[in-house]
PDB file of N, CA and C in Angstrom:
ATOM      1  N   UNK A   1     -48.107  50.087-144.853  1.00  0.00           N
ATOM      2  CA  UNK A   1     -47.092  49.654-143.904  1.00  0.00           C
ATOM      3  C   UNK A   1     -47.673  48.653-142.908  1.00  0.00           C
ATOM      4  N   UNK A   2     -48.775  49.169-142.220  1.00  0.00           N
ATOM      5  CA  UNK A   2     -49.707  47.969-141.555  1.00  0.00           C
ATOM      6  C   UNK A   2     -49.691  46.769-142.369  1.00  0.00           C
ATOM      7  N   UNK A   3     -50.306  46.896-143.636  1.00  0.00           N
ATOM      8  CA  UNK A   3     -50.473  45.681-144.218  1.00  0.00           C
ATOM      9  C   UNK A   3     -49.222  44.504-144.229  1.00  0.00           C
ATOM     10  N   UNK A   4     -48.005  45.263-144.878  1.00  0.00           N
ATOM     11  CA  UNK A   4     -46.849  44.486-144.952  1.00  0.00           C
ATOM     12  C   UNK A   4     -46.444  44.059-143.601  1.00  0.00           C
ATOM     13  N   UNK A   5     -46.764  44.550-142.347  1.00  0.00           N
ATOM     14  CA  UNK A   5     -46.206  44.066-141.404  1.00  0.00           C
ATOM     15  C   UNK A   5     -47.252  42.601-140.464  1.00  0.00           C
ATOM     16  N   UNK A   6     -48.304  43.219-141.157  1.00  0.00           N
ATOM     17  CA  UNK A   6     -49.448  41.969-140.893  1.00  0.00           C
ATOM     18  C   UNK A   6     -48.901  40.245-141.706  1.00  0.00           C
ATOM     19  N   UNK A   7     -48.383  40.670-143.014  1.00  0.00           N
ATOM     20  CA  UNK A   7     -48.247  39.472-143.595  1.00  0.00           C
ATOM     21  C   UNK A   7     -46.845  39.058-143.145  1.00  0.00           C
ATOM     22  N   UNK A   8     -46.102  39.980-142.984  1.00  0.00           N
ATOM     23  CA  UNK A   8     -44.381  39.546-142.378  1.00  0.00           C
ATOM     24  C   UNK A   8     -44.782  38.587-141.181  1.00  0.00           C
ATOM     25  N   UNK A   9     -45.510  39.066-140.027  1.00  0.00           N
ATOM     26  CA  UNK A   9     -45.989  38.178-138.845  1.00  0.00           C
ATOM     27  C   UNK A   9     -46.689  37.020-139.100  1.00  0.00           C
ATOM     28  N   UNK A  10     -47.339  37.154-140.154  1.00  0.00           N
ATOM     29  CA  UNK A  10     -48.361  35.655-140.653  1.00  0.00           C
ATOM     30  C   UNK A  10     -47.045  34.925-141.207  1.00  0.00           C
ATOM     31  N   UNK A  11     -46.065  35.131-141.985  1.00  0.00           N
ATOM     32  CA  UNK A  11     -45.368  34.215-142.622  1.00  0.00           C
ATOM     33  C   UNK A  11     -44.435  33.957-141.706  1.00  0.00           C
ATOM     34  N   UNK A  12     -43.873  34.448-140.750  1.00  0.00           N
ATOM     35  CA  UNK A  12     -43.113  34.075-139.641  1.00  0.00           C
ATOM     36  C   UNK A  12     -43.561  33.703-138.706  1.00  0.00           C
ATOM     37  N   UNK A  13     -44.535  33.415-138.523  1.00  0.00           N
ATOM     38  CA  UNK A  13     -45.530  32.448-137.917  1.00  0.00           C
ATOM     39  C   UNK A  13     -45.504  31.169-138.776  1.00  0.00           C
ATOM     40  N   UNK A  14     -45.634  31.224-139.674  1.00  0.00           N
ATOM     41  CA  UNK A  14     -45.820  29.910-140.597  1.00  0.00           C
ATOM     42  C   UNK A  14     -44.185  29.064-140.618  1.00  0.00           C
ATOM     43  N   UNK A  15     -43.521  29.930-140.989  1.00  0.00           N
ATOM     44  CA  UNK A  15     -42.414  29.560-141.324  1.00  0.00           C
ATOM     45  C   UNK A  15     -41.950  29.112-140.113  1.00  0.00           C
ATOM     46  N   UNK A  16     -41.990  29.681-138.127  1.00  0.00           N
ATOM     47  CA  UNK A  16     -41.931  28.593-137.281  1.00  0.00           C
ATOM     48  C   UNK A  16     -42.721  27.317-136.895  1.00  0.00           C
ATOM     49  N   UNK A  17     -43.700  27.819-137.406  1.00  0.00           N
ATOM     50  CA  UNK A  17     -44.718  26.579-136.828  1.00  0.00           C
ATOM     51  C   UNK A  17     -44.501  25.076-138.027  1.00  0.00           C
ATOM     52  N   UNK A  18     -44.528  25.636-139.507  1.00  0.00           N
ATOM     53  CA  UNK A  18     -44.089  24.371-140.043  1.00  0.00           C
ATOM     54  C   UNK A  18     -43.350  23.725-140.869  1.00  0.00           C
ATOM     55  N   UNK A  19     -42.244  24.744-141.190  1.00  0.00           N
ATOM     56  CA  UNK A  19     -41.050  24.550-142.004  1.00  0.00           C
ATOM     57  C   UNK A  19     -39.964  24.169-141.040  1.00  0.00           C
ATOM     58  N   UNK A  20     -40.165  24.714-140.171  1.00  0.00           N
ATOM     59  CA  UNK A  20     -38.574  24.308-139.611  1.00  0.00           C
ATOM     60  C   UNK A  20     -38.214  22.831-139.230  1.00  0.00           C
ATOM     61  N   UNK A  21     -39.378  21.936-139.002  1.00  0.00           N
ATOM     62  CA  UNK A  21     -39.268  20.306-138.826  1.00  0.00           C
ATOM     63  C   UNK A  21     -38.967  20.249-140.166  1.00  0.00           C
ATOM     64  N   UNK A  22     -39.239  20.383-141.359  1.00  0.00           N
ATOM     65  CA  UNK A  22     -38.561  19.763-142.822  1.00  0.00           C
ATOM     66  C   UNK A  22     -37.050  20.323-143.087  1.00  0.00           C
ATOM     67  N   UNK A  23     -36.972  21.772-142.446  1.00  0.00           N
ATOM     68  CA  UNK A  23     -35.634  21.887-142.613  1.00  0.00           C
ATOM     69  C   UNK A  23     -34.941  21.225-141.122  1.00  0.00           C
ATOM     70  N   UNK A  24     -35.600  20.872-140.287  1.00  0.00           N
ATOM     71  CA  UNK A  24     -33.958  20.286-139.519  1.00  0.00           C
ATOM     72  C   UNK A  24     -34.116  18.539-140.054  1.00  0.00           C
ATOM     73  N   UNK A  25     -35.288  18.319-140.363  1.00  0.00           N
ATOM     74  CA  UNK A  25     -34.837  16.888-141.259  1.00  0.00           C
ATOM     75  C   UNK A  25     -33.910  17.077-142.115  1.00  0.00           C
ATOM     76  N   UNK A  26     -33.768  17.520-142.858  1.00  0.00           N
ATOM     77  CA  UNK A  26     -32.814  17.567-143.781  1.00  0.00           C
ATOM     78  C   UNK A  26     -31.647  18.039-143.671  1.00  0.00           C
ATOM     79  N   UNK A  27     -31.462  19.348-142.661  1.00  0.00           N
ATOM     80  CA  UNK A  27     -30.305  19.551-143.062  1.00  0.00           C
ATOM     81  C   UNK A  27     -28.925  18.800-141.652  1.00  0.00           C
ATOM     82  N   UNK A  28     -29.949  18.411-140.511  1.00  0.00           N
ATOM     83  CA  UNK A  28     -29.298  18.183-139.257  1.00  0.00           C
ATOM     84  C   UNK A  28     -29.488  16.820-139.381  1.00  0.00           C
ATOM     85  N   UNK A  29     -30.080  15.806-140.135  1.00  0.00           N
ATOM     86  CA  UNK A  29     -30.338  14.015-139.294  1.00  0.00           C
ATOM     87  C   UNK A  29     -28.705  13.797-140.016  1.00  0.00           C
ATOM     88  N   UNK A  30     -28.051  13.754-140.608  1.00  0.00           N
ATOM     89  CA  UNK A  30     -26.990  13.297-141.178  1.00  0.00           C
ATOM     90  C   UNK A  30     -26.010  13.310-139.797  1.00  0.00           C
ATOM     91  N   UNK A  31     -25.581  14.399-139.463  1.00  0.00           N
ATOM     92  CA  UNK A  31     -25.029  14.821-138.098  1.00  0.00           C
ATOM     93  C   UNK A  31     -25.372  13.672-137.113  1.00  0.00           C
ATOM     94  N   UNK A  32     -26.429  13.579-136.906  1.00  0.00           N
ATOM     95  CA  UNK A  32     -26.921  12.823-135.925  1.00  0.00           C
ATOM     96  C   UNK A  32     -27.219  11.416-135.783  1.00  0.00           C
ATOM     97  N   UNK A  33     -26.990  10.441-136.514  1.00  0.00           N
ATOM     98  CA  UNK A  33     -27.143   9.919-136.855  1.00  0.00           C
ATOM     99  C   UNK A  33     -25.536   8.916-136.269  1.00  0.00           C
ATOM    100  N   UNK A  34     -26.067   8.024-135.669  1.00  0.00           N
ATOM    101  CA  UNK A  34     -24.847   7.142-135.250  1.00  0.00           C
ATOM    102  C   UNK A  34     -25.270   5.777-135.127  1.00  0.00           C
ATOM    103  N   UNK A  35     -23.642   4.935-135.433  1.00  0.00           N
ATOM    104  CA  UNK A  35     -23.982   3.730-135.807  1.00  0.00           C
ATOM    105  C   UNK A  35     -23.384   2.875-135.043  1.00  0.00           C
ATOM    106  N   UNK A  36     -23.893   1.647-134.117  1.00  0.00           N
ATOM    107  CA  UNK A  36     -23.177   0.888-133.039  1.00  0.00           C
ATOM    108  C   UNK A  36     -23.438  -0.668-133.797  1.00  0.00           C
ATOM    109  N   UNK A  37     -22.344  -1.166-133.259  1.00  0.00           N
ATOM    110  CA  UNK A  37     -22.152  -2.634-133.291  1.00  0.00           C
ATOM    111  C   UNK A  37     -22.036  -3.537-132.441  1.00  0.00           C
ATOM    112  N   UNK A  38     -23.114  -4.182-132.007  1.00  0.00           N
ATOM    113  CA  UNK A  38     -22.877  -5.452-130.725  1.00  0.00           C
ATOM    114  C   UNK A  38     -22.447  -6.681-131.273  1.00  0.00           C
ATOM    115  N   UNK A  39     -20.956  -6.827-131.033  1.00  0.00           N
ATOM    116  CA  UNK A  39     -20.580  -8.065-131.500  1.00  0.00           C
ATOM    117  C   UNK A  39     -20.792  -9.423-130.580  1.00  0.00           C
ATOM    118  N   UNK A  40     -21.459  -9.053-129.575  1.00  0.00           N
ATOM    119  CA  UNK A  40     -22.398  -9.817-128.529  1.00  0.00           C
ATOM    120  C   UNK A  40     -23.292 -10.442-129.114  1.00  0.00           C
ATOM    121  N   UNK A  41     -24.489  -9.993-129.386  1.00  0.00           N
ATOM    122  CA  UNK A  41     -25.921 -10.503-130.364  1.00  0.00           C
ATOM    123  C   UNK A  41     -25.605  -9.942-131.615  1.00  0.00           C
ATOM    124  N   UNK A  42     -24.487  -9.867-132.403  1.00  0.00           N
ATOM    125  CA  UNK A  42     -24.458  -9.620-133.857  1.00  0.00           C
ATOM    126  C   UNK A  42     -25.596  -8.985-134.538  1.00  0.00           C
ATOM    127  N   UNK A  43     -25.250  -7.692-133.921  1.00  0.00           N
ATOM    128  CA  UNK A  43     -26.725  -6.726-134.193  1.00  0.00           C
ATOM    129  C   UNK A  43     -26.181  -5.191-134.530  1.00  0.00           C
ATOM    130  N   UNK A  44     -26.559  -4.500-135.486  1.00  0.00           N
ATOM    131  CA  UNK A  44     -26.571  -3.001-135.674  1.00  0.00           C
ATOM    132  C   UNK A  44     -26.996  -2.216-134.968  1.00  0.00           C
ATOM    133  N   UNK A  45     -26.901  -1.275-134.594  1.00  0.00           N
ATOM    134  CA  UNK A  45     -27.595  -0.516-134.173  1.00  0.00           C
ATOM    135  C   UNK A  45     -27.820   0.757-134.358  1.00  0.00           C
ATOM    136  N   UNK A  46     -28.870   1.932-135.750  1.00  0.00           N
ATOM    137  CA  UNK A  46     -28.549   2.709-136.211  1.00  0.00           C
ATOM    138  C   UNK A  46     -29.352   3.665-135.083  1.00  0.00           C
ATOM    139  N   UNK A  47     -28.555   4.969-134.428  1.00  0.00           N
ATOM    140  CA  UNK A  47     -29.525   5.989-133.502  1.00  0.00           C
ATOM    141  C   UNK A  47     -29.593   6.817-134.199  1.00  0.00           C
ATOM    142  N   UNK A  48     -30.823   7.590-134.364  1.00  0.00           N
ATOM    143  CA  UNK A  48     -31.368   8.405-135.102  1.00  0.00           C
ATOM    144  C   UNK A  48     -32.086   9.201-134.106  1.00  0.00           C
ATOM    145  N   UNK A  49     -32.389  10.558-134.321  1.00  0.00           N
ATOM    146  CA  UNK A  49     -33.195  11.544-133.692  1.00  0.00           C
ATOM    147  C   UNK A  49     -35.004  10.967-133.766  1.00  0.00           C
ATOM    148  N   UNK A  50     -35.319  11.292-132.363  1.00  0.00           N
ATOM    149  CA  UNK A  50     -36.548  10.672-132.969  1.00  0.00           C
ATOM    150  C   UNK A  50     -37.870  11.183-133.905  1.00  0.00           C
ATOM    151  N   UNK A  51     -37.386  12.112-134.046  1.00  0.00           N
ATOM    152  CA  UNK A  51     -38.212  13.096-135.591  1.00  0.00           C
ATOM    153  C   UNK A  51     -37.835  12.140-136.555  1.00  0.00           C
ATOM    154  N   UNK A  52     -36.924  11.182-136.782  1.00  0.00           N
ATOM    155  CA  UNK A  52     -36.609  10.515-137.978  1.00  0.00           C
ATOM    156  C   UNK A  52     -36.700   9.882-137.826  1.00  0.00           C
ATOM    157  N   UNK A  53     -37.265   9.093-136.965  1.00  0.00           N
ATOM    158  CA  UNK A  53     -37.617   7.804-136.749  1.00  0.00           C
ATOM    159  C   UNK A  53     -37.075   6.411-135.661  1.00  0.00           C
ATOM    160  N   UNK A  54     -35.845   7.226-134.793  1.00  0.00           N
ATOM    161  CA  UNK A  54     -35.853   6.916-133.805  1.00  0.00           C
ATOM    162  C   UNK A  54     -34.722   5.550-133.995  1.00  0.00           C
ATOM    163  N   UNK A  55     -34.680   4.690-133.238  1.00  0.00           N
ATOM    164  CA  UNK A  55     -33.545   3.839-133.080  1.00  0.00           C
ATOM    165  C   UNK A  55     -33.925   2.365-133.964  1.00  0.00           C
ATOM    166  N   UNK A  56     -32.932   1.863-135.224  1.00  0.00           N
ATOM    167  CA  UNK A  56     -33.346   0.573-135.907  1.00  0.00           C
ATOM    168  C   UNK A  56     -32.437  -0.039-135.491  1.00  0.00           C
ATOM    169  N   UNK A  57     -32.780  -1.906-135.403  1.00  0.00           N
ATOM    170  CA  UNK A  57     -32.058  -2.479-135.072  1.00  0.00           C
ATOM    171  C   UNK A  57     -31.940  -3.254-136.390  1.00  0.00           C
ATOM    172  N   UNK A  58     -30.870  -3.907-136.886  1.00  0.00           N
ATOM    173  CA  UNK A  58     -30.741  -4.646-138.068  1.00  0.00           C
ATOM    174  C   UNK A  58     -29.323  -5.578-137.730  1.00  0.00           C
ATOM    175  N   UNK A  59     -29.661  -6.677-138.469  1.00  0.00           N
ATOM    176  CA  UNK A  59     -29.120  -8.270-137.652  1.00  0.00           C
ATOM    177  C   UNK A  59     -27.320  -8.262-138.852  1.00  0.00           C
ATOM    178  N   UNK A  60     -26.868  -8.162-138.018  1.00  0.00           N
ATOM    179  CA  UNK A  60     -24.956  -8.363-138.642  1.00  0.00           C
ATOM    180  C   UNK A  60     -24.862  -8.769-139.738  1.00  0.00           C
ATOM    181  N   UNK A  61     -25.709  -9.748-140.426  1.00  0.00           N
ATOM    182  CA  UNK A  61     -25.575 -10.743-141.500  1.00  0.00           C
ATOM    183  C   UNK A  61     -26.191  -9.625-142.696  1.00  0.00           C
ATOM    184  N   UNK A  62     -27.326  -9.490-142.134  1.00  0.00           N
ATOM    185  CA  UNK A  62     -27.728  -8.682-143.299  1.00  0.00           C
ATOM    186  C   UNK A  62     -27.290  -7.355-144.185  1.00  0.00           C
ATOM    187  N   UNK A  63     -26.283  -6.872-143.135  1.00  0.00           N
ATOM    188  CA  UNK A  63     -25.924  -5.021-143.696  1.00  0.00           C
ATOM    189  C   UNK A  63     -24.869  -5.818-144.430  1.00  0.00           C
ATOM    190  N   UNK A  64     -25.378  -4.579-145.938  1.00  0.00           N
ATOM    191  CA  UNK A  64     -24.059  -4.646-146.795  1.00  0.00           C
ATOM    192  C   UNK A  64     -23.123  -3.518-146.839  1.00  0.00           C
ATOM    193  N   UNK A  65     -21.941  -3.411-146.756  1.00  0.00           N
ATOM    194  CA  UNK A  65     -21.406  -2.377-146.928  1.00  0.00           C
ATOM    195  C   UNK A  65     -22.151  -1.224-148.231  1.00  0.00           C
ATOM    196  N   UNK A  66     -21.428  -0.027-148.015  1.00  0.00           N
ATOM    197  CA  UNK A  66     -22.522   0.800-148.797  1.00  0.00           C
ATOM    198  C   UNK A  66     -21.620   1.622-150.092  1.00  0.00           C
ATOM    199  N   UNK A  67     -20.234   1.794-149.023  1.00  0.00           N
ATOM    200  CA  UNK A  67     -19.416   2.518-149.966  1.00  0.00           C
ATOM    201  C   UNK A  67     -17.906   2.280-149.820  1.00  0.00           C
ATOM    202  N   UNK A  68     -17.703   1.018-150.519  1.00  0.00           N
ATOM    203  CA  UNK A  68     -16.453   0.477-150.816  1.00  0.00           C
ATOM    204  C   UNK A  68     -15.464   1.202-151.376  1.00  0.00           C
ATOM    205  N   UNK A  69     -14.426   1.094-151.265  1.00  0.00           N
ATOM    206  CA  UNK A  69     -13.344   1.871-151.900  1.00  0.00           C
ATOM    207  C   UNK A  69     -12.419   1.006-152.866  1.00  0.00           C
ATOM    208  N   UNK A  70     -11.789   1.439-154.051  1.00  0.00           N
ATOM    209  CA  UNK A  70     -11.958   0.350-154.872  1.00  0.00           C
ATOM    210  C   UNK A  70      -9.681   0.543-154.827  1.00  0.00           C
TER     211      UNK A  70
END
C-alpha cells in the first residue's frame, strides 16, 4: 500500500510538472487564438497565448484565405 501510494505521488507530480503545458497546447490555443485586421497599415494581426508563441504580424497582401466555401 506504501508502495502504490509512493508511485501515485511520483506520477502526479510528473503529470503536473510536465504534461499539462502539452495538454493546454493542444487542447486550449484554438480558443484563444484571435485574429485582427488594421486596415490602417494593411496588416494581420494573429494573438496567440504566449506558450504558443505569442503575437504574429503578417502583411494584408499575403494571407490567403484558408477555407472557402464553394
Amino acid at each position: 500500500m506504501i508502495v502504490f501510494a509512493i508511485i501515485s505521488l511520483i506520477l502526479i507530480y510528473l503529470y503536473i510538472r510536465y504534461f499539462r503545458y502539452v495538454y493546454r497546447l493542444e487542447l486550449f490555443t484554438i480558443r484563444h487564438i484571435r485574429v485582427r485586421f488594421n486596415r490602417v497599415t494593411r496588416q494581420v494581426y494573429i494573438q496567440r497565448p504566449k506558450y504558443c508563441g505569442g503575437t504574429v504580424i503578417f502583411k494584408w497582401d499575403h494571407i490567403m484565405p484558408g477555407n472557402q466555401s464553394r
